[in-house]
Protein backbone atom coordinates (compact mmCIF):
# COMPACT_ATOMS: atom_id res chain seq x y z
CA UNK A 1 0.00 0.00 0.00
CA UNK A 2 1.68 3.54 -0.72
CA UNK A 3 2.27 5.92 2.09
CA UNK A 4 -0.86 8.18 0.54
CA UNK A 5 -3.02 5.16 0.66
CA UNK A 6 -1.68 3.96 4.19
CA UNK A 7 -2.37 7.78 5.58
CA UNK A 8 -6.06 7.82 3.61
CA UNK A 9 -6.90 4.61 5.16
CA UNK A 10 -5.90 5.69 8.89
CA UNK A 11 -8.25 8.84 8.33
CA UNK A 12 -10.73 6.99 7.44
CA UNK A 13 -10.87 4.49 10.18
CA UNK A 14 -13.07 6.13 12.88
CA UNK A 15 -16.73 5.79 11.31
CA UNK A 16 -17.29 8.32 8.90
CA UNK A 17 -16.42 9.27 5.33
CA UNK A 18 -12.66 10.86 5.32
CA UNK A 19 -11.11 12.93 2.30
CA UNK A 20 -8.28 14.78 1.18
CA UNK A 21 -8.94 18.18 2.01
CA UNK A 22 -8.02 18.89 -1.83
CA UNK A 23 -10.83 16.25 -2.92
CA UNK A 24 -13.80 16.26 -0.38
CA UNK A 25 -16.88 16.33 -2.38
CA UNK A 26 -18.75 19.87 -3.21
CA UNK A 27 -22.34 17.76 -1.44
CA UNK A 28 -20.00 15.92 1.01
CA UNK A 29 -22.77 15.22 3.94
CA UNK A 30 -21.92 15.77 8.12
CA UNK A 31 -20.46 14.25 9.78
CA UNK A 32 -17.00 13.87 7.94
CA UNK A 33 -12.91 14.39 8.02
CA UNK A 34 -10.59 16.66 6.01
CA UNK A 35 -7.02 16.25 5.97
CA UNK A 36 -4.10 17.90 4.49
CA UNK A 37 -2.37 14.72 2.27
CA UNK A 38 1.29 15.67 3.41
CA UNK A 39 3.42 13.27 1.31
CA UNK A 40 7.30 13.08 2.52
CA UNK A 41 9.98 10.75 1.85
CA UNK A 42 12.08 8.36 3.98
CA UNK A 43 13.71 9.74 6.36
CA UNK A 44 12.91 13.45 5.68
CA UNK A 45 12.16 15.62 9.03
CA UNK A 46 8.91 15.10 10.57
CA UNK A 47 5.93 17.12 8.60
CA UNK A 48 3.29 18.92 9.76
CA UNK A 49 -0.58 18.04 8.78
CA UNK A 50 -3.69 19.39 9.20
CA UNK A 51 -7.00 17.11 10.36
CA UNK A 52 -10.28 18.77 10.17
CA UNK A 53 -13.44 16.79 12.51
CA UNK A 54 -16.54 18.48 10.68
CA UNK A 55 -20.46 17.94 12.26
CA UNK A 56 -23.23 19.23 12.05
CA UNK A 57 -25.49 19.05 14.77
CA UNK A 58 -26.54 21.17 17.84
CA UNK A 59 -24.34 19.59 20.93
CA UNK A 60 -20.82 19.59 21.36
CA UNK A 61 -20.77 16.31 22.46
CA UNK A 62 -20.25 14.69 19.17
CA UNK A 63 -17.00 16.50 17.51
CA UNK A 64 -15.57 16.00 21.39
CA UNK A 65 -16.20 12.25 21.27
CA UNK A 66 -14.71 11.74 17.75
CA UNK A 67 -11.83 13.97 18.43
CA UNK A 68 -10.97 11.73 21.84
CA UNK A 69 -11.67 8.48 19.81
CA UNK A 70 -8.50 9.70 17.03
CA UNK A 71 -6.54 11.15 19.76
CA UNK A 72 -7.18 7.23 21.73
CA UNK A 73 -6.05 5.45 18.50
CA UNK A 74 -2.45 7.61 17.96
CA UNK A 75 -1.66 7.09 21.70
CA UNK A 76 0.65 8.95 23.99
CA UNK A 77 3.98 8.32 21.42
CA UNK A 78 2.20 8.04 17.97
CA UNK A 79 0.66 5.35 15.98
CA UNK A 80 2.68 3.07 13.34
CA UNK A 81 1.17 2.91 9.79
CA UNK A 82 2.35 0.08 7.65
CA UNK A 83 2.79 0.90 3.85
CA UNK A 84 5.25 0.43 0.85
CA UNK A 85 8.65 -0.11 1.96
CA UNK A 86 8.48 1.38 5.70
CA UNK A 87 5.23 2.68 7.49
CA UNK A 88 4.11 6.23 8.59
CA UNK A 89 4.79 7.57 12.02
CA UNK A 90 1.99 9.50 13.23
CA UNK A 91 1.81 11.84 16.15
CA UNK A 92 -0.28 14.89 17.89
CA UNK A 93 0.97 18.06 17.74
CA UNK A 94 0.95 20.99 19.94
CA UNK A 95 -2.22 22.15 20.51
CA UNK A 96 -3.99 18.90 19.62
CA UNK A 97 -7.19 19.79 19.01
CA UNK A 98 -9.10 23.61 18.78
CA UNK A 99 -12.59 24.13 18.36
CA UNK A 100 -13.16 26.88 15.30
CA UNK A 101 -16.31 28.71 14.73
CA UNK A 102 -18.14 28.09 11.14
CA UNK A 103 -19.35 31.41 10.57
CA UNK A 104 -22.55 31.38 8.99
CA UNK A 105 -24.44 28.40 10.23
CA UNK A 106 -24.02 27.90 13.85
CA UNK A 107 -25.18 24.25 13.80
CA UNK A 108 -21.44 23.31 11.85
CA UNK A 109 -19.09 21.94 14.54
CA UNK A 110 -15.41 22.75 13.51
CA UNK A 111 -12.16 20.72 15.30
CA UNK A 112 -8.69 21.41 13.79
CA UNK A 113 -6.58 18.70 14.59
CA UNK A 114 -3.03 18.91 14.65
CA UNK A 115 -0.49 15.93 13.65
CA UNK A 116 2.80 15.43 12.39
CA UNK A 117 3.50 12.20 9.83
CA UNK A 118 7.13 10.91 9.50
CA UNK A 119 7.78 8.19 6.92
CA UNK A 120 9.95 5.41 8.25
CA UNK A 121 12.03 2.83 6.55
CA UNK A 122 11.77 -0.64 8.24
């Protein structure tokens, strides 16, 4: 699997629909992911990436839950992604996770998720 596949497939392991933040459908439907596709090579310094948690819905409760259940899943020192010829090394960054105001319909929960990939040769 190549490193964009591996990192797609991650993304879109917690229950609802995940895209590239380049390619997320114009009718895409709440609640879904966004992510910046950061693409690196092996042993290049750790990159920075972007996750956006996007619901729609009146409580708070829901974006909060989904953000703990991808923070649970890359653990305290990162989660290991197999792929092509090494795996991905992902991590939180610092802050983890902000809550961002949709400005124009007040129902749209926002969470901007910060990571860092690394791509590993094994």
């Amino acid at each position: 699997m190549t490193p964009e596949a591996a990192l797609h497939g991650f993304m879109a392991g917690f229950g609802i629909p995940a895209y590239a933040a380049t390619s997320t459908p114009s009718d895409a439907e709440y609640p879904y992911i966004t992510y910046d596709l950061v693409v690196g090579d092996w042993m290049d310094p750790l990159a920075s990436m972007s996750v956006n948690v996007w619901y729609r819905t009146d409580s708070e409760a829901a974006p909060n839950a989904k953000v703990r259940e991808i923070s649970e899943a890359i653990g305290i020192g990162g989660v290991n992604v197999p792929c092509d010829g090494g795996m991905l090394w992902i991590r939180k960054g610092a802050p983890w996770a902000q809550s961002v105001r949709f400005d124009g319909d007040e129902k749209v929960k926002r969470r901007y998720l910060n990571m860092s990939v690394e791509y590993l040769v094994i």
